[in-house]
Protein backbone atom coordinates (compact mmCIF):
# COMPACT_ATOMS: atom_id res chain seq x y z
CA UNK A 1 -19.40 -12.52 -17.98
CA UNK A 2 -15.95 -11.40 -16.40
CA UNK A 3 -13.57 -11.12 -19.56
CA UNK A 4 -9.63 -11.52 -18.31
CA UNK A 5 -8.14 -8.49 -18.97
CA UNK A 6 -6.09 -5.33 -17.97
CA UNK A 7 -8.81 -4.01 -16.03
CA UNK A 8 -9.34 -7.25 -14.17
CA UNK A 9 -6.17 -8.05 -13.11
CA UNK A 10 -5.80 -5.87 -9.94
CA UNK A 11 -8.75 -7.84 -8.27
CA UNK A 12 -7.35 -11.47 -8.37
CA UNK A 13 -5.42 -12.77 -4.93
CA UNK A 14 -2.24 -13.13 -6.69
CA UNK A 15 -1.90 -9.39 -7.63
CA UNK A 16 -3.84 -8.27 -4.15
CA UNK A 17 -1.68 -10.01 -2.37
CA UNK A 18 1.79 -8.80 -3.76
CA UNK A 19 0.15 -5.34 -3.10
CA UNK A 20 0.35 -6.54 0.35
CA UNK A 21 3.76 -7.19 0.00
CA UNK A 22 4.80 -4.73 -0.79
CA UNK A 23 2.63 -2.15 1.94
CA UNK A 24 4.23 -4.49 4.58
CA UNK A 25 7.81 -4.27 3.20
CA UNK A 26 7.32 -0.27 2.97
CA UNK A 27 5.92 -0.05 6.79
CA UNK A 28 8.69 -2.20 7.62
CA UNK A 29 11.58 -0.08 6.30
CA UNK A 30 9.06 2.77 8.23
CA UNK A 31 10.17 0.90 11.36
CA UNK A 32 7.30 2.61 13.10
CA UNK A 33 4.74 0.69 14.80
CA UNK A 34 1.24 0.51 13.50
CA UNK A 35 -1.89 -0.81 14.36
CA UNK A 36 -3.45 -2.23 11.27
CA UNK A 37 -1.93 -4.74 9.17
CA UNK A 38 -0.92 -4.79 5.81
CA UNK A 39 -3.57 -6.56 5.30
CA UNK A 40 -6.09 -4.45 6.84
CA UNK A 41 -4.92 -1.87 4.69
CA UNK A 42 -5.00 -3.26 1.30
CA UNK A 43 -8.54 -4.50 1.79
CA UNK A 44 -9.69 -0.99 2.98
CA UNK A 45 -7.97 0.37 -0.38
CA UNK A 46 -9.72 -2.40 -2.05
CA UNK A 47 -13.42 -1.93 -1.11
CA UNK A 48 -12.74 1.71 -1.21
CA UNK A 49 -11.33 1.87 -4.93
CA UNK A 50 -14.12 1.46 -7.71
CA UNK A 51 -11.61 0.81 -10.66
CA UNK A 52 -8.17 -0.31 -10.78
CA UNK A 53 -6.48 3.39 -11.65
CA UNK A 54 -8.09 4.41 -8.24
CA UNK A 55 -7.00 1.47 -6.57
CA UNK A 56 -3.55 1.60 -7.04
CA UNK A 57 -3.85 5.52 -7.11
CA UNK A 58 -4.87 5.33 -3.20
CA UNK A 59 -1.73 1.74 -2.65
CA UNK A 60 1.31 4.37 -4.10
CA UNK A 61 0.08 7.21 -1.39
CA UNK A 62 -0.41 4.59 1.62
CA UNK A 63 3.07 3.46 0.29
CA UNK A 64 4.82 7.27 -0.09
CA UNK A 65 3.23 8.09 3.04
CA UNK A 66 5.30 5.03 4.97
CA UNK A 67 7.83 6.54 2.65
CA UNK A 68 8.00 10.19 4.28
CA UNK A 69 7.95 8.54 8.12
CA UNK A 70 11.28 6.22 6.81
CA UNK A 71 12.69 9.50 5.50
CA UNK A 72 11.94 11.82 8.63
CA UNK A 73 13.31 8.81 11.11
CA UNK A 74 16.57 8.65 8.66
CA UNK A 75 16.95 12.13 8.08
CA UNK A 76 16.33 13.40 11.35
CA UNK A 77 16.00 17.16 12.31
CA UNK A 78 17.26 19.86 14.54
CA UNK A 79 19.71 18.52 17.48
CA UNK A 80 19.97 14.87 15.69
C-alpha cells in the first residue's frame, strides 16, 4: 500500500509538474535555445532519480546549470 507522505509527494502530477515550471521558466530567463523540452527533461530526471532527495538533487543542477548560461549571456566577457 502507498502511504501519503513526505517521501511520496515528489511523484504526484501536481508537484512534477510545477518542477516543470519551474525548468521552463529557468531555460527561459537562459534565453538560449534548446532542443528538449521542459518536459523532456523532468521526466528524464524522473525515471532517472530512485528517491525523492536524488530527484530534486539532479532538478536544482539542470536548474543552476540554465542558471550559469543566463549569467555568462548577462555578464558577458572580454570585448562585451
Amino acid at each position: 500500500m502507498d502511504v501519503p507522505g513526505p517521501d511520496s509527494d515528489w511523484r504526484s502530477p501536481q508537484f512534477r509538474q510545477k518542477v516543470v515550471a519551474q525548468i521552463d521558466e529557468a531555460m527561459r530567463k537562459a534565453g538560449t535555445a534548446h532542443n528538449k523540452s521542459s518536459n523532456d527533461m523532468e521526466n528524464h530526471v524522473y525515471v532517472k532519480a530512485k528517491s525523492r532527495e536524488e530527484y530534486l538533487s539532479l532538478v536544482a543542477r539542470l536548474i543552476i546549470h540554465f542558471r550559469d548560461i543566463q549569467k555568462k549571456n548577462m555578464g558577458g566577457g572580454p570585448g562585451k
